[in-house]
C-alpha atoms as a PDB file:
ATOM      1  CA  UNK A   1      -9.600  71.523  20.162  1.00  0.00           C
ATOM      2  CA  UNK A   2     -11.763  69.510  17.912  1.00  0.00           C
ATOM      3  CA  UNK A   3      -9.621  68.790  14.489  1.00  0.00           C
ATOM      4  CA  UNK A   4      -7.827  65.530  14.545  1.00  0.00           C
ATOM      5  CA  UNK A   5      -4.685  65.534  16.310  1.00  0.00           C
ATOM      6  CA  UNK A   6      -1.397  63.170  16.755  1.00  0.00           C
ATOM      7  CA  UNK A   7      -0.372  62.366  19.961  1.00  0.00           C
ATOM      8  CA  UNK A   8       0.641  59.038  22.358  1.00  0.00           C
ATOM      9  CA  UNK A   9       0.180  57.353  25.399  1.00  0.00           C
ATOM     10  CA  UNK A  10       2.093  55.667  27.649  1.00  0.00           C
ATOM     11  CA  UNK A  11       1.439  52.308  29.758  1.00  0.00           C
ATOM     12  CA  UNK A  12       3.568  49.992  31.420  1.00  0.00           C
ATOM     13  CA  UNK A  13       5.787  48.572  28.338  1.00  0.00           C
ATOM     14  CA  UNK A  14       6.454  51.727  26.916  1.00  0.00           C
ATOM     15  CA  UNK A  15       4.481  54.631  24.202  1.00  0.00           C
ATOM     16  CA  UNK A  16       2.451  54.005  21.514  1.00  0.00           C
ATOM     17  CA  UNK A  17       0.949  56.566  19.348  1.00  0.00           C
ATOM     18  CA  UNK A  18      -3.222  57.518  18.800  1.00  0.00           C
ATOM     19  CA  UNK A  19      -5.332  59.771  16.691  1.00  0.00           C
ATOM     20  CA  UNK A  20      -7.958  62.179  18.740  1.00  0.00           C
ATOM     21  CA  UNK A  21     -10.696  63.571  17.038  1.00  0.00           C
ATOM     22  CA  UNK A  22     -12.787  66.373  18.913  1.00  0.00           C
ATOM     23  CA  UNK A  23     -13.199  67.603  22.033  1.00  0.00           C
ATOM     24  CA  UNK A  24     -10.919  66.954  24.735  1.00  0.00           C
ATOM     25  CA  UNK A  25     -13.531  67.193  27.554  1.00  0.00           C
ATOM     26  CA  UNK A  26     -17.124  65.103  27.892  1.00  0.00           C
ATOM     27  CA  UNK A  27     -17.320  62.293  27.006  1.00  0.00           C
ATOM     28  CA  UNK A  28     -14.633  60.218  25.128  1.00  0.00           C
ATOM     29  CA  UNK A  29     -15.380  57.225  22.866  1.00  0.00           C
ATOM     30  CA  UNK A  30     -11.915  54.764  22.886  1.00  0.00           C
ATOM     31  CA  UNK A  31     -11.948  53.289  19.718  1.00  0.00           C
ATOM     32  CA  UNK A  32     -10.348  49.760  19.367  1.00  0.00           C
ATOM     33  CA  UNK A  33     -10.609  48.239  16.166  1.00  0.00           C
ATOM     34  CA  UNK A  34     -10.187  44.404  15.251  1.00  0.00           C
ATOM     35  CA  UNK A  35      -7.189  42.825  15.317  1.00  0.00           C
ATOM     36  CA  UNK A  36      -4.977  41.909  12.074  1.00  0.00           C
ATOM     37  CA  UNK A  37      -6.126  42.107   8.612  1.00  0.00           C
ATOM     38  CA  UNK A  38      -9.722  43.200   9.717  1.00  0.00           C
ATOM     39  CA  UNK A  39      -7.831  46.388  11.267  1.00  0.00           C
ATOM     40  CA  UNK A  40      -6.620  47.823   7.655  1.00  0.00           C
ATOM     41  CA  UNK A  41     -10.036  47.328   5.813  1.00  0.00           C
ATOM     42  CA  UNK A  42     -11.967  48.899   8.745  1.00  0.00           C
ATOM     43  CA  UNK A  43      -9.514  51.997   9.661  1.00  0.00           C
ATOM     44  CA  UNK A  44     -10.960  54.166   7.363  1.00  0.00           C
ATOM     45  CA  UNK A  45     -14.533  53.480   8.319  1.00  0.00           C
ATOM     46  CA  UNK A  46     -13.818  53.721  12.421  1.00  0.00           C
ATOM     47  CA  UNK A  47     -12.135  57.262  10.949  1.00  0.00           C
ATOM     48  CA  UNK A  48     -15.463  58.193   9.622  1.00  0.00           C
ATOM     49  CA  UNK A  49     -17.345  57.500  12.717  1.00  0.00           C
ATOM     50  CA  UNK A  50     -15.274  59.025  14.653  1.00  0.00           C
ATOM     51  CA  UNK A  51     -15.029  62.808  12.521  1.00  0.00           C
ATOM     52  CA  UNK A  52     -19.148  62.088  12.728  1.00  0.00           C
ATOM     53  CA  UNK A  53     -18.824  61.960  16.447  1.00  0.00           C
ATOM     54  CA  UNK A  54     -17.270  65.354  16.539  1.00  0.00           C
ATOM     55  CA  UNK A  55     -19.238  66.784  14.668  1.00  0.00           C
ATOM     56  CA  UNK A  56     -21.639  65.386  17.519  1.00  0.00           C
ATOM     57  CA  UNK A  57     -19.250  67.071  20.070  1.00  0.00           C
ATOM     58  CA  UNK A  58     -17.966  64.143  21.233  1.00  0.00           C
ATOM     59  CA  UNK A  59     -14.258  63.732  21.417  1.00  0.00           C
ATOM     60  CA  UNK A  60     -12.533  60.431  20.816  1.00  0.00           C
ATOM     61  CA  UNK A  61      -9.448  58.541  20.091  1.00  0.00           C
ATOM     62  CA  UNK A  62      -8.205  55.416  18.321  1.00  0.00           C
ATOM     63  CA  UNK A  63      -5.025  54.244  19.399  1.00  0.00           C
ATOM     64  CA  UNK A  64      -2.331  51.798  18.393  1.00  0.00           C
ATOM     65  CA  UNK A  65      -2.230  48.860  21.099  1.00  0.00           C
ATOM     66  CA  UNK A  66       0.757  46.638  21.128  1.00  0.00           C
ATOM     67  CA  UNK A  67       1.749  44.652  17.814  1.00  0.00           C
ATOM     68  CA  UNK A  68      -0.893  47.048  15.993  1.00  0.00           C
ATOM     69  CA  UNK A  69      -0.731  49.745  13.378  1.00  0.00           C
ATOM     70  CA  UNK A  70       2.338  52.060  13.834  1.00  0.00           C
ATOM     71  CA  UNK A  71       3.370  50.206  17.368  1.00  0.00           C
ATOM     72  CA  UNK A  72       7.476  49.286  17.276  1.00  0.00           C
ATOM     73  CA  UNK A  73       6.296  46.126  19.099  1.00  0.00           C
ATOM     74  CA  UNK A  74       6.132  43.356  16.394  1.00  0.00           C
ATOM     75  CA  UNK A  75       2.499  41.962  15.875  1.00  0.00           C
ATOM     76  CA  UNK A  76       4.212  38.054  16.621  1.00  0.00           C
ATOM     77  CA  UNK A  77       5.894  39.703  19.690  1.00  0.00           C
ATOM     78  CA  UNK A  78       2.662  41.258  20.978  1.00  0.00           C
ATOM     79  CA  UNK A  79       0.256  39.575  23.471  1.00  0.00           C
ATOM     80  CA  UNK A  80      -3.117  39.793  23.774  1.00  0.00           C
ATOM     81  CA  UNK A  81      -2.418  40.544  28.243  1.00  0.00           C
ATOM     82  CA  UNK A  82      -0.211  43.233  26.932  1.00  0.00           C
ATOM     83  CA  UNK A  83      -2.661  44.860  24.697  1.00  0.00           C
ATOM     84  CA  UNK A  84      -5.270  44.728  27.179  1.00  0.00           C
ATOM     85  CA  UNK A  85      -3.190  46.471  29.794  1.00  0.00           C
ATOM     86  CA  UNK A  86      -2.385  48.870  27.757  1.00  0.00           C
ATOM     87  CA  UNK A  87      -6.112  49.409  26.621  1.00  0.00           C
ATOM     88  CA  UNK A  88      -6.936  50.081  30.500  1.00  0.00           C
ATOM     89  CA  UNK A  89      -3.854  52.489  30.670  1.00  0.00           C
ATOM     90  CA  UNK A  90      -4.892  54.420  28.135  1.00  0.00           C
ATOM     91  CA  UNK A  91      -8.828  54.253  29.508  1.00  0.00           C
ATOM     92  CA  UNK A  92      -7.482  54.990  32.961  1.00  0.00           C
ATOM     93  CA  UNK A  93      -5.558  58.202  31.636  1.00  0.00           C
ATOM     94  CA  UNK A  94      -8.180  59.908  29.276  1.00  0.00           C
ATOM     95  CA  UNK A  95     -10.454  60.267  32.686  1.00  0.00           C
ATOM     96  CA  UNK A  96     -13.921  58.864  34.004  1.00  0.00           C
ATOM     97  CA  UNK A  97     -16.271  59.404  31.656  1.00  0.00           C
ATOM     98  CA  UNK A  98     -14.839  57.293  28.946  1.00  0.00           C
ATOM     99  CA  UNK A  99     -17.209  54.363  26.694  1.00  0.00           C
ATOM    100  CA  UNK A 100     -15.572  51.810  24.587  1.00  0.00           C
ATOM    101  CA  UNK A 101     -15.899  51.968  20.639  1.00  0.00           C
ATOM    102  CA  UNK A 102     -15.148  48.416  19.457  1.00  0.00           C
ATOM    103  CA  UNK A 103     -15.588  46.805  16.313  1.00  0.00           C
ATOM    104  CA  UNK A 104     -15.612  43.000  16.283  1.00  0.00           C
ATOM    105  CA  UNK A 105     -12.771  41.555  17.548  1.00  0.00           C
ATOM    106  CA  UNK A 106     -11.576  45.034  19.415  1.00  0.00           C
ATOM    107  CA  UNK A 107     -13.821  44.485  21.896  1.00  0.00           C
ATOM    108  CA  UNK A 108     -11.542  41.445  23.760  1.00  0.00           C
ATOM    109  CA  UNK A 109      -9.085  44.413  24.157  1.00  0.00           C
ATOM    110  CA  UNK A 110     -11.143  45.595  26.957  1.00  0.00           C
ATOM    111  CA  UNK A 111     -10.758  43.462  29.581  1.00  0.00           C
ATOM    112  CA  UNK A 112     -10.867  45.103  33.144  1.00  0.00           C
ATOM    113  CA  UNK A 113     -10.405  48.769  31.644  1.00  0.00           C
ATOM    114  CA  UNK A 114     -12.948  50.657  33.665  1.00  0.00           C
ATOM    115  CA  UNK A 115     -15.634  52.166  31.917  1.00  0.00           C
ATOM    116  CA  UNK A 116     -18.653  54.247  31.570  1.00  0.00           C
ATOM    117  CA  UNK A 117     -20.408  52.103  28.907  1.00  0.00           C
ATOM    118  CA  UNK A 118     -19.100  49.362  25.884  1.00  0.00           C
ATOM    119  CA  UNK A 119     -20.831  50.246  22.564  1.00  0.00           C
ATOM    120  CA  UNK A 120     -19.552  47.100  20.314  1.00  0.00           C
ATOM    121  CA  UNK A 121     -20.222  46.678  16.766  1.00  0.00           C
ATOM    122  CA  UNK A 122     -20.325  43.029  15.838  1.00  0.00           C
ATOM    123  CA  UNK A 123     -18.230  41.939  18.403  1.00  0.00           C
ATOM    124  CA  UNK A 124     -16.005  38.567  17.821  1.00  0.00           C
ATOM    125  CA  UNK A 125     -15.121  36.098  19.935  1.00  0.00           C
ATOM    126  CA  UNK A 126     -11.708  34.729  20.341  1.00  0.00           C
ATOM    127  CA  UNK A 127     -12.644  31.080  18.913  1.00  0.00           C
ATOM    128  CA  UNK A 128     -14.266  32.684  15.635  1.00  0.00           C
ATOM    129  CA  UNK A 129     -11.107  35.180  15.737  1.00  0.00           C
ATOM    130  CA  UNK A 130      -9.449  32.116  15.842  1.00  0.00           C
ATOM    131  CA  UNK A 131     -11.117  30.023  13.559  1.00  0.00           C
ATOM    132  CA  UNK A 132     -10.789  33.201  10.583  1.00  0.00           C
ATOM    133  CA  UNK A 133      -7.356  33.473  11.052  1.00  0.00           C
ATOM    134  CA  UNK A 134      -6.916  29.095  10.505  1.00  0.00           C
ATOM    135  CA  UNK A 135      -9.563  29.315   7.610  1.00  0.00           C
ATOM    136  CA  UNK A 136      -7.524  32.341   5.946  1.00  0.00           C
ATOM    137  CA  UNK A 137      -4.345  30.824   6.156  1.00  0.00           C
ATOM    138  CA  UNK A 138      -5.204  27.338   4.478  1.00  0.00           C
ATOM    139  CA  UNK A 139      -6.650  29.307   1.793  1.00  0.00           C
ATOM    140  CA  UNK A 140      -3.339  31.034   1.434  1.00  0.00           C
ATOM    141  CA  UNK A 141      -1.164  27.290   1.476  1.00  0.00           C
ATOM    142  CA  UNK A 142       0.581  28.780   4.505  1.00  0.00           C
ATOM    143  CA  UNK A 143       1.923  26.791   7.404  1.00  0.00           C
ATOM    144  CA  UNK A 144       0.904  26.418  10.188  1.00  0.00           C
ATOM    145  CA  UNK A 145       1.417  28.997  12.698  1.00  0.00           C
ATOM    146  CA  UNK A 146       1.870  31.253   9.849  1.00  0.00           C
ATOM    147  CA  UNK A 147      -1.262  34.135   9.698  1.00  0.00           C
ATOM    148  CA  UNK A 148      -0.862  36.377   6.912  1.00  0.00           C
ATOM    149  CA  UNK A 149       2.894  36.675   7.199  1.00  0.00           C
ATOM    150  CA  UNK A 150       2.638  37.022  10.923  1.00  0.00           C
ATOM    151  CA  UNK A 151       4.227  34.275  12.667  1.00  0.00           C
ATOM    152  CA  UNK A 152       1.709  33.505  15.761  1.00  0.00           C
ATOM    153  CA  UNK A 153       2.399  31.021  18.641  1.00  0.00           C
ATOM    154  CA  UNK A 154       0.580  28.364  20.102  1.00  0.00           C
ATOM    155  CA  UNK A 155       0.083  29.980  23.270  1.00  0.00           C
ATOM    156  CA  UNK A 156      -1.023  33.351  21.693  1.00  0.00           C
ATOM    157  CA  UNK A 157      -3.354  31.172  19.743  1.00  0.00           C
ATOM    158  CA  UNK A 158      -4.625  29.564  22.368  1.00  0.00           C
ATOM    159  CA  UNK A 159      -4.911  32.657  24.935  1.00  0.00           C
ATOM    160  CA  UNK A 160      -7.043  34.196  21.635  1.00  0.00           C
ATOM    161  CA  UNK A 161      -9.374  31.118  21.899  1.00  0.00           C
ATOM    162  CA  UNK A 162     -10.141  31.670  25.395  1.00  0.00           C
ATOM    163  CA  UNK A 163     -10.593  35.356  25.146  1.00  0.00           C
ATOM    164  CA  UNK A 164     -14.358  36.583  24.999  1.00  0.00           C
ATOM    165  CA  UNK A 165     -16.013  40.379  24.590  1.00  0.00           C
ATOM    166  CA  UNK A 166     -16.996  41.799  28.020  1.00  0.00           C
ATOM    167  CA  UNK A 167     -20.745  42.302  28.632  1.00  0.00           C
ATOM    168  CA  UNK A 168     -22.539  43.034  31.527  1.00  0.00           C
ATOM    169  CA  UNK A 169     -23.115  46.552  32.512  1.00  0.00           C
ATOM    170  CA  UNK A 170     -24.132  49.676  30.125  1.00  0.00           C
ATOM    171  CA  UNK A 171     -23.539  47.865  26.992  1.00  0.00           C
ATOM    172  CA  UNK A 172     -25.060  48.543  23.529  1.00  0.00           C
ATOM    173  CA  UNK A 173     -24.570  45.347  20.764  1.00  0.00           C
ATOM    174  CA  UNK A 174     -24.888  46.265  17.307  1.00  0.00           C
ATOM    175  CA  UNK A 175     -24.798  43.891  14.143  1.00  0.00           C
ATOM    176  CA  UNK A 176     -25.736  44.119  10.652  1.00  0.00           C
ATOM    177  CA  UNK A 177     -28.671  42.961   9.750  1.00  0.00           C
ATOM    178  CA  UNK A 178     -27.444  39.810   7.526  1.00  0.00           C
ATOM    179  CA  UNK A 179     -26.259  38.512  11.545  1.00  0.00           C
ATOM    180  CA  UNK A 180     -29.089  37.007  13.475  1.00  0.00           C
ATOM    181  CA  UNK A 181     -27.355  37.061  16.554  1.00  0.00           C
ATOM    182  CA  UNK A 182     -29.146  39.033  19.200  1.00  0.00           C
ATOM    183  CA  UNK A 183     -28.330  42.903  19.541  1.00  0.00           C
ATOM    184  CA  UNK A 184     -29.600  45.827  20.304  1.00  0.00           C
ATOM    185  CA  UNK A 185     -29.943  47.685  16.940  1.00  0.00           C
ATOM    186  CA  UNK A 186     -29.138  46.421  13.554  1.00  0.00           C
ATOM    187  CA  UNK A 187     -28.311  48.016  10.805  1.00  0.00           C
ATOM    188  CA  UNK A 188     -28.280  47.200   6.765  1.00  0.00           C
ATOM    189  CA  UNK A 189     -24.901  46.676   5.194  1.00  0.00           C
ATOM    190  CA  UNK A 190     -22.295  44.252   3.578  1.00  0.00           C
ATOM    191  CA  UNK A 191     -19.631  43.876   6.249  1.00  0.00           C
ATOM    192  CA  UNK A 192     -16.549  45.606   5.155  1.00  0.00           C
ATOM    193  CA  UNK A 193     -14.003  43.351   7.493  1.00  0.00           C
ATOM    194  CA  UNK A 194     -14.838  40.464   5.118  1.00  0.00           C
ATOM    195  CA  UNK A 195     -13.705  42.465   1.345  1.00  0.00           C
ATOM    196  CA  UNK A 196     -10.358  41.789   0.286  1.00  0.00           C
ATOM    197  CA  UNK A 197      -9.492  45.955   0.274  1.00  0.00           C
ATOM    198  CA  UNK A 198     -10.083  48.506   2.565  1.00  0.00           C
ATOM    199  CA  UNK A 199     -13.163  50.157   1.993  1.00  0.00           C
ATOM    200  CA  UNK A 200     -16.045  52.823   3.907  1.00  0.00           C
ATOM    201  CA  UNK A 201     -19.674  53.425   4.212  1.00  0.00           C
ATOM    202  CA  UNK A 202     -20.044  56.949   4.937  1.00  0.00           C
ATOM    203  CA  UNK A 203     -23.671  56.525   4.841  1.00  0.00           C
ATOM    204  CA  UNK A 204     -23.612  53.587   7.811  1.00  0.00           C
ATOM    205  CA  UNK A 205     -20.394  55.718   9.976  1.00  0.00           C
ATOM    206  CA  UNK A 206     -23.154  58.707   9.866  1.00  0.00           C
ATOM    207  CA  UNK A 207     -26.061  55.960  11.508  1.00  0.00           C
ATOM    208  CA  UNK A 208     -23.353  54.282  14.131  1.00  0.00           C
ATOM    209  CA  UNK A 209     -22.240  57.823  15.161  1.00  0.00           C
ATOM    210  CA  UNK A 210     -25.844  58.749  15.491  1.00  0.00           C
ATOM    211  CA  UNK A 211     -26.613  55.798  17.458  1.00  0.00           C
ATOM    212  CA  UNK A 212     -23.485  56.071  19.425  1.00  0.00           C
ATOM    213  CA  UNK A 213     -24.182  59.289  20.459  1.00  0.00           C
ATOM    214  CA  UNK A 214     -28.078  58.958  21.514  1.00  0.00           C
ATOM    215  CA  UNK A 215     -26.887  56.123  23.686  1.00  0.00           C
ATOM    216  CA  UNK A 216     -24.507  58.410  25.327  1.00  0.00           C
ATOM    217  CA  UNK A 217     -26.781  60.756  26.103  1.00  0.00           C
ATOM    218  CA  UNK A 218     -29.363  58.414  27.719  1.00  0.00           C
END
């Protein structure tokens, strides 16, 4: 089957739901996307990517973790251990030959999830996770522990600040090229996490699915 289907997976604290796109055998690319208000104005444009992959013929899926998207687990009851074991449930179920799609702060989702390869686009550390989230809400006026109506607690904070993308291994860093941080590739564009409204770039999703599935093939 290659059109986009609805379906769920299960882990340890109970079902949450994910989109497939593609083929169901090869290789799979797990999409994770960033966590809180960067998710909504980048889920079209990890859509995109995705529909380029199969075109590509390479399947994939982007799921809702714990606290995220559709999930009935509230995003202040969610933790970041709980969304990481249910990352590696997930990876763990869709078989062996399976390579991480993360954009920014998706990629501390990973954890020990076994893997063929991490392909991370601007990945995010938990301290500059951190550090949006504090600069966003004193914009806003809003207490403290308050994010964006989402009431977060110390200790998630602080697990968050702690929490850093995996590397080692077969893994492929991309950035934009207004980041000067090392990668791998870069590639021109504004960075849509940082407008106020969800937006796309079919034109880039065509480029990252290109380059996603190249370094696949290698």
């Amino acid at each position: 089957m290659t059109g986009i289907r609805f379906q769920h997976y299960d882990w340890a604290g109970g079902r949450e739901a994910m989109l497939r796109f593609g083929p169901d055998a090869g290789p799979i690319a797990l999409a994770a996307l960033p966590l809180f208000e960067e998710a909504n104005r980048t889920r079209q444009f990890a859509c995109t990517i995705l529909r380029a992959l199969a075109e590509r013929g390479i399947g994939s899926v982007l799921p809702d973790f714990p606290g995220t998207g559709e999930s009935l687990v509230a995003t202040a009851d969610a933790t970041l251990s709980d969304q990481r074991r249910a990352y590696s449930a997930l990876a763990q179920q869709l078989g062996a030959d399976i390579y991480a799609l993360s954009i920014r702060s998706g990629a501390l989702l990973e954890g020990d999830a076994t893997l063929a390869g991490r392909w991370h686009l601007s990945p995010q550390s938990g301290e500059e996770l951190v550090r949006d989230l504090e600069r966003a809400r004193a914009a806003a006026g809003r207490a403290e522990g308050d994010y964006a109506g989402n009431r977060l607690s110390s200790e998630r904070i602080a697990a968050l600040r702690e929490a850093v993308p995996r590397g080692g291994g077969r893994c492929r860093i991309i950035r934009l090229d207004t980041d000067p941080r090392a990668a791998d590739a870069t590639y021109p564009s504004a960075p849509l996490w940082r407008r106020s409204e969800p937006d796309n770039n079919i034109e880039l999703a065509q480029k990252l699915a290109a380059d996603i599935a190249h370094w696949i093939a290698a």
